[in-house]
C-alpha atoms as a PDB file:
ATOM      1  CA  UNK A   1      -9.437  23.631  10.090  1.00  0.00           C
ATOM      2  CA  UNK A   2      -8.697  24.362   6.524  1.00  0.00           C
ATOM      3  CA  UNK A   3     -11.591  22.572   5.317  1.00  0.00           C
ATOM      4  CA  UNK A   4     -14.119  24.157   6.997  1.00  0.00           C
ATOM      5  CA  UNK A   5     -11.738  28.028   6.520  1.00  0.00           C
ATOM      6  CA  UNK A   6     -12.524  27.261   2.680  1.00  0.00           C
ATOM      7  CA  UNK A   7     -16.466  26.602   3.346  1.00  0.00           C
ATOM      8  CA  UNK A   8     -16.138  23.131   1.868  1.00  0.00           C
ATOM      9  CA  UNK A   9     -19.512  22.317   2.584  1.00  0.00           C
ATOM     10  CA  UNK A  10     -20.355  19.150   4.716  1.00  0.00           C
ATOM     11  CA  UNK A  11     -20.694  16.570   2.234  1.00  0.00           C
ATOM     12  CA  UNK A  12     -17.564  17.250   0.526  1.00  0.00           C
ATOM     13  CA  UNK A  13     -15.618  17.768   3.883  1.00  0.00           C
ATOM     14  CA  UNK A  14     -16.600  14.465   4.947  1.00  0.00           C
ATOM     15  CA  UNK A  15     -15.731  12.577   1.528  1.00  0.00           C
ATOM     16  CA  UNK A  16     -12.465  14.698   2.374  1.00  0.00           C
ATOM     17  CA  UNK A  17     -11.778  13.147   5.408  1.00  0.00           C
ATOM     18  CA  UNK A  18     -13.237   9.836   4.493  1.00  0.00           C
ATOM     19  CA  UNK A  19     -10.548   9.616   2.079  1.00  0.00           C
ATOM     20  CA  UNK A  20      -7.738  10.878   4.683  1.00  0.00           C
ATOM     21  CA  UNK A  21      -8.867   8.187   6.648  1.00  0.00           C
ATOM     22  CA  UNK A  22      -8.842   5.189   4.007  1.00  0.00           C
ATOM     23  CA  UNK A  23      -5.645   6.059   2.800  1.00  0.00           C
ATOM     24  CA  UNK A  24      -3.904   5.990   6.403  1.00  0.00           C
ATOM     25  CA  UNK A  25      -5.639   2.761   7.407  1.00  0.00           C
ATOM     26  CA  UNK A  26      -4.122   1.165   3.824  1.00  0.00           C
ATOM     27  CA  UNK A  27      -0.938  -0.323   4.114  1.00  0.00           C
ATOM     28  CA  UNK A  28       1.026   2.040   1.545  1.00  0.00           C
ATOM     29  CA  UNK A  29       4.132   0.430  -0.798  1.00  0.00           C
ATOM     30  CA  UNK A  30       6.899   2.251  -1.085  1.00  0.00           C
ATOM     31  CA  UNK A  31       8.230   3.848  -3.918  1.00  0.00           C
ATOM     32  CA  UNK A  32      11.970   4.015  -5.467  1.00  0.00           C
ATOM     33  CA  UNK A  33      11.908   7.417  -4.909  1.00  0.00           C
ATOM     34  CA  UNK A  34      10.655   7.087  -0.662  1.00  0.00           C
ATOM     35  CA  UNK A  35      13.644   4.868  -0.327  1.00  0.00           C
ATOM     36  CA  UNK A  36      16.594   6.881   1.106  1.00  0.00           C
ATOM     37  CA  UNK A  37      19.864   5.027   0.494  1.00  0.00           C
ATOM     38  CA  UNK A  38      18.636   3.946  -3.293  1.00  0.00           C
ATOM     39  CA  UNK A  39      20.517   7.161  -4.621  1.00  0.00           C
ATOM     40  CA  UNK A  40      23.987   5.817  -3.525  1.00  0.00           C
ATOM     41  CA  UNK A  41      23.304   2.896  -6.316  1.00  0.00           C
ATOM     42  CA  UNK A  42      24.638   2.982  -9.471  1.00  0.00           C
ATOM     43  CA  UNK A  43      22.366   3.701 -11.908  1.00  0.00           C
ATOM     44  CA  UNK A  44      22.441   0.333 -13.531  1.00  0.00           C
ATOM     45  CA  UNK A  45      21.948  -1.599 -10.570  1.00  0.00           C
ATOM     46  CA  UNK A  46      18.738   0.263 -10.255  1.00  0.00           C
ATOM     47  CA  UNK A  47      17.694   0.006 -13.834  1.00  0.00           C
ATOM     48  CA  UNK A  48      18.498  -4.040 -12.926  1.00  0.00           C
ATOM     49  CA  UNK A  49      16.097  -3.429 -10.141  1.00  0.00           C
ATOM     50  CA  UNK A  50      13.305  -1.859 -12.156  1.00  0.00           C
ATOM     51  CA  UNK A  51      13.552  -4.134 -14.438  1.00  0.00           C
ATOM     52  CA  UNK A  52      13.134  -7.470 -12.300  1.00  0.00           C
ATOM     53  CA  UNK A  53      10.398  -5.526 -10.276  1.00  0.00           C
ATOM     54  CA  UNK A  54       8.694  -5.106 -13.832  1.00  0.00           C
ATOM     55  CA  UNK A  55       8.771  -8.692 -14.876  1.00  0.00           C
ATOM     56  CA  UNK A  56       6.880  -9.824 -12.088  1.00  0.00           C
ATOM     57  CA  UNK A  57       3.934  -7.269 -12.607  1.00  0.00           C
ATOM     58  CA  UNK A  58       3.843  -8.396 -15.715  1.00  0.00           C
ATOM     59  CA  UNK A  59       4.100 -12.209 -15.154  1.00  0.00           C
ATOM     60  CA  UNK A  60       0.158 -12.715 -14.695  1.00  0.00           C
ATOM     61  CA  UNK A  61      -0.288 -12.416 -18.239  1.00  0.00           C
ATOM     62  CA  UNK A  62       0.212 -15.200 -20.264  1.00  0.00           C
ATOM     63  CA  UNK A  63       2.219 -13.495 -22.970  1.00  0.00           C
ATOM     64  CA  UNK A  64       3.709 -10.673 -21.576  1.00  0.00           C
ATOM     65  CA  UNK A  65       5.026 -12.436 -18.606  1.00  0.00           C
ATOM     66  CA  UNK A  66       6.065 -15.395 -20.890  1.00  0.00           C
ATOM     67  CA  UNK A  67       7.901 -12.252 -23.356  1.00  0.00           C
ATOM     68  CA  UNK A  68       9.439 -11.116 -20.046  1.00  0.00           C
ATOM     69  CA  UNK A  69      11.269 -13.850 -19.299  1.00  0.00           C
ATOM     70  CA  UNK A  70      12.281 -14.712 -23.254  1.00  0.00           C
ATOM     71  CA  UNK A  71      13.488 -11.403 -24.285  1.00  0.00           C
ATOM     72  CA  UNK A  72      15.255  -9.246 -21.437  1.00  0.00           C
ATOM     73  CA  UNK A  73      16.645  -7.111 -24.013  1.00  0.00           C
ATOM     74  CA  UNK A  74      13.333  -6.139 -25.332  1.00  0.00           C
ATOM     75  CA  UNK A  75      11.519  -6.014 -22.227  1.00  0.00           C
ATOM     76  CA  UNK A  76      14.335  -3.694 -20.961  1.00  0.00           C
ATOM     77  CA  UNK A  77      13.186  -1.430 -24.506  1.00  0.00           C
ATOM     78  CA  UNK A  78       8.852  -1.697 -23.431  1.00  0.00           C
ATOM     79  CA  UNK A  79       9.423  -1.102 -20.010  1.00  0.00           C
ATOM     80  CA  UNK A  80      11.611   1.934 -19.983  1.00  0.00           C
ATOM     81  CA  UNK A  81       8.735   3.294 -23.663  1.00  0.00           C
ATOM     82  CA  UNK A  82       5.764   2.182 -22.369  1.00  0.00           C
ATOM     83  CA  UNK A  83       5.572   1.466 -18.331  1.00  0.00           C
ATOM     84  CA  UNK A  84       4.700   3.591 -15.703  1.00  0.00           C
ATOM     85  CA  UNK A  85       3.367   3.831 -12.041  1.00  0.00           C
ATOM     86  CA  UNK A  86       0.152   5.252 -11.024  1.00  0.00           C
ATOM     87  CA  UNK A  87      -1.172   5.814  -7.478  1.00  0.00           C
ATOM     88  CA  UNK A  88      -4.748   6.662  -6.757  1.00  0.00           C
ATOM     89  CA  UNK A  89      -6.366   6.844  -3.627  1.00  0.00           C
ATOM     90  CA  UNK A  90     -10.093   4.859  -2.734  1.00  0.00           C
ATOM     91  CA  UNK A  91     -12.983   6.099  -4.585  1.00  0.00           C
ATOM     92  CA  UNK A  92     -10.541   7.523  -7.675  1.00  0.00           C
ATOM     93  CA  UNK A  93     -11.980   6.836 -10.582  1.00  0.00           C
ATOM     94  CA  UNK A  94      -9.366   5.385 -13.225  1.00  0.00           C
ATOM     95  CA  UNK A  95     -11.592   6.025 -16.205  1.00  0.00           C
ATOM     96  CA  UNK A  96     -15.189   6.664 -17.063  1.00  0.00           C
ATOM     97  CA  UNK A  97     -17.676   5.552 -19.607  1.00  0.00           C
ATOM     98  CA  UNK A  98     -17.297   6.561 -23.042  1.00  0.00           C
ATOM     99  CA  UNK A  99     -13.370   8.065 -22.033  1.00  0.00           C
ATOM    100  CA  UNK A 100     -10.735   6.269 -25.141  1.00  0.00           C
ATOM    101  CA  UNK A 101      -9.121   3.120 -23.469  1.00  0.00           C
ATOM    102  CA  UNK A 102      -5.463   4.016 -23.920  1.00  0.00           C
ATOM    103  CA  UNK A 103      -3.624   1.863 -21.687  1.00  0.00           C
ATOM    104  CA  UNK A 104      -3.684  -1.725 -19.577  1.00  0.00           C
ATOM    105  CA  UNK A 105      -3.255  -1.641 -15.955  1.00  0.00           C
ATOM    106  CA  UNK A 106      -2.000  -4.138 -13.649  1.00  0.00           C
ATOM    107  CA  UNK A 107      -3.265  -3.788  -9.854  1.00  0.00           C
ATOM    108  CA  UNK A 108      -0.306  -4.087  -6.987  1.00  0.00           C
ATOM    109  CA  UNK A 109      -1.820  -3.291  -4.403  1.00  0.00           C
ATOM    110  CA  UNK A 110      -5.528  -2.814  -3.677  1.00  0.00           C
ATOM    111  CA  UNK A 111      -8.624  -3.127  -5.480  1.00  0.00           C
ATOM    112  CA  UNK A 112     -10.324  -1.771  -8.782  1.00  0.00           C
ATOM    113  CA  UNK A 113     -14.115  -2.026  -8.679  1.00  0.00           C
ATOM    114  CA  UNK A 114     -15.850  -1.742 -12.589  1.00  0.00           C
ATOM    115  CA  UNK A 115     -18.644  -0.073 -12.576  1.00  0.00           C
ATOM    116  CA  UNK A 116     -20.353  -1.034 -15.875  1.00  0.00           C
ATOM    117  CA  UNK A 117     -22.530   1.318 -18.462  1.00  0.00           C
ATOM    118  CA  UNK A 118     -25.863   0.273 -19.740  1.00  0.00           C
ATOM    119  CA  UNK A 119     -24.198  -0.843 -23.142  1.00  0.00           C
ATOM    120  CA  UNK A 120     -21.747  -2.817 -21.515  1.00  0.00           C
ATOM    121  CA  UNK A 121     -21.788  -6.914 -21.593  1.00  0.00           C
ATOM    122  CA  UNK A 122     -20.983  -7.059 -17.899  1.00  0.00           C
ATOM    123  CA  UNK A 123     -24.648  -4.296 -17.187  1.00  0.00           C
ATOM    124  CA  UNK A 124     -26.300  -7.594 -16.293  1.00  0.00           C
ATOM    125  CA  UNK A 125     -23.671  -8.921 -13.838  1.00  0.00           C
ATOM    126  CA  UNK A 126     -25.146  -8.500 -10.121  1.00  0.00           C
ATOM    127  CA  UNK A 127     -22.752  -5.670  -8.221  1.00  0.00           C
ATOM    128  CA  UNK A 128     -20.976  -7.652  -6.286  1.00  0.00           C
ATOM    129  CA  UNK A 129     -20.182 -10.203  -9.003  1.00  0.00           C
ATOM    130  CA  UNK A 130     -16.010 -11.476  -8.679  1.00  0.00           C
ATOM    131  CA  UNK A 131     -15.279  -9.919 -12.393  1.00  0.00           C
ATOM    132  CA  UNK A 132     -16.468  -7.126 -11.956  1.00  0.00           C
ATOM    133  CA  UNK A 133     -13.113  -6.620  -9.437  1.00  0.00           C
ATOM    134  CA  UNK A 134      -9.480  -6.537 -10.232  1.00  0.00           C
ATOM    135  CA  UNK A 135      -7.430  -7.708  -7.721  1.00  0.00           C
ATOM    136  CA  UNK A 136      -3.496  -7.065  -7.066  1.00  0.00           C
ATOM    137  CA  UNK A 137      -1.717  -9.359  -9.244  1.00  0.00           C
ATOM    138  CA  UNK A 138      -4.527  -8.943 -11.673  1.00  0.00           C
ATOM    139  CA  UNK A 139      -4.826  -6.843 -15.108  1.00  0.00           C
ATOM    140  CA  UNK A 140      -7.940  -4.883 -16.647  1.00  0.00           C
ATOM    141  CA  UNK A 141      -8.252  -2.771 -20.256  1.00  0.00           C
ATOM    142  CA  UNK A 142      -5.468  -5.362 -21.608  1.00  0.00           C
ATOM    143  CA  UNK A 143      -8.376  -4.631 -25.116  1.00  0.00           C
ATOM    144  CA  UNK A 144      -7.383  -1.151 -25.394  1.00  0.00           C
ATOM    145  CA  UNK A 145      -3.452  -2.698 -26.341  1.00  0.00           C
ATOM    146  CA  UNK A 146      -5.080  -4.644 -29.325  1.00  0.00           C
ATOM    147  CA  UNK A 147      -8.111  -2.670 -30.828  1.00  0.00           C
ATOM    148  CA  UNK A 148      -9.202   0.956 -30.864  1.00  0.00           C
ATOM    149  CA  UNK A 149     -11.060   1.412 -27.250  1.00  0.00           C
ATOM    150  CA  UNK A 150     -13.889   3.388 -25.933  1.00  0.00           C
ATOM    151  CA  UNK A 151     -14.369   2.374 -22.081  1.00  0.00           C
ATOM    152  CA  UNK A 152     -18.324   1.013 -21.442  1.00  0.00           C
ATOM    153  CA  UNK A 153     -18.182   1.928 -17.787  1.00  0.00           C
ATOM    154  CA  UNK A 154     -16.344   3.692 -15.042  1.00  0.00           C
ATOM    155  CA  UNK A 155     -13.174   1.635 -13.278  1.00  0.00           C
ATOM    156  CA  UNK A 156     -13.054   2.953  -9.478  1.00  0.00           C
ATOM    157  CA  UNK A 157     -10.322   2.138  -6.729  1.00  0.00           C
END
């Protein structure tokens, strides 16, 4: 097979196919762009769509999700400037210690383990402590919208 044509080594072959594996046992949501028949729709039907699909990943924080449902003009404005989907597969990391926090992420699907640094508050939390997860229909890094960020430990799917 290819891996073992390019003399992957073992360890990395099987984290290779470990991976494979995961992501064909997860139950994968589909995109815009996977479904077929979405082109035929005018385009502001979809931007309708993308729109009420973005106010409910937004509505589990208190004042976004409250601002979503206020203002649909300006939501319409942050979602199109600001929002965007990201896909990575179990073991990803999302960032690492010391990286700049840049941006808030809300989970849909999956989980985000946090994996904290030595200088971080959470360093004394057991492992398998509940915060130290973010669920789907949870949010992490909402700090690095509000202050200038460095992240204090690595965030892993």
């Amino acid at each position: 097979d290819f891996l073992e044509q390019e003399k992957s080594g073992k360890d990395l072959t099987r984290a290779i196919k470990v991976q494979i594996n995961s992501v064909f046992r997860q139950r994968q949501r589909l995109r815009a762009n996977q479904v077929e028949l979405l082109p035929l729709v005018s385009s502001s039907l979809k931007n309708a769509l993308n729109i009420q699909v973005r106010r409910m990943h937004l509505a589990p924080h208190p004042l976004l999700g409250a601002w979503a449902h206020i203002d649909s003009a300006c939501l319409v404005n942050f979602v199109q400037d600001t929002m965007s989907d990201m896909r990575i597969s179990i073991g990803d990391a999302l960032f690492f210690e010391d990286d700049p926090g840049t941006s808030m992420f809300f989970v849909l699907a999956g989980c985000l383990l946090y994996n904290p640094g030595d200088s971080a508050l959470e360093s004394s939390f057991h492992h398998t402590d509940r915060r130290l997860r973010c669920e789907p229909g949870e949010f992490c890094t909402e700090v690095a919208l509000w202050f200038h960020w460095c992240h204090l430990g690595r965030m892993t799917a």
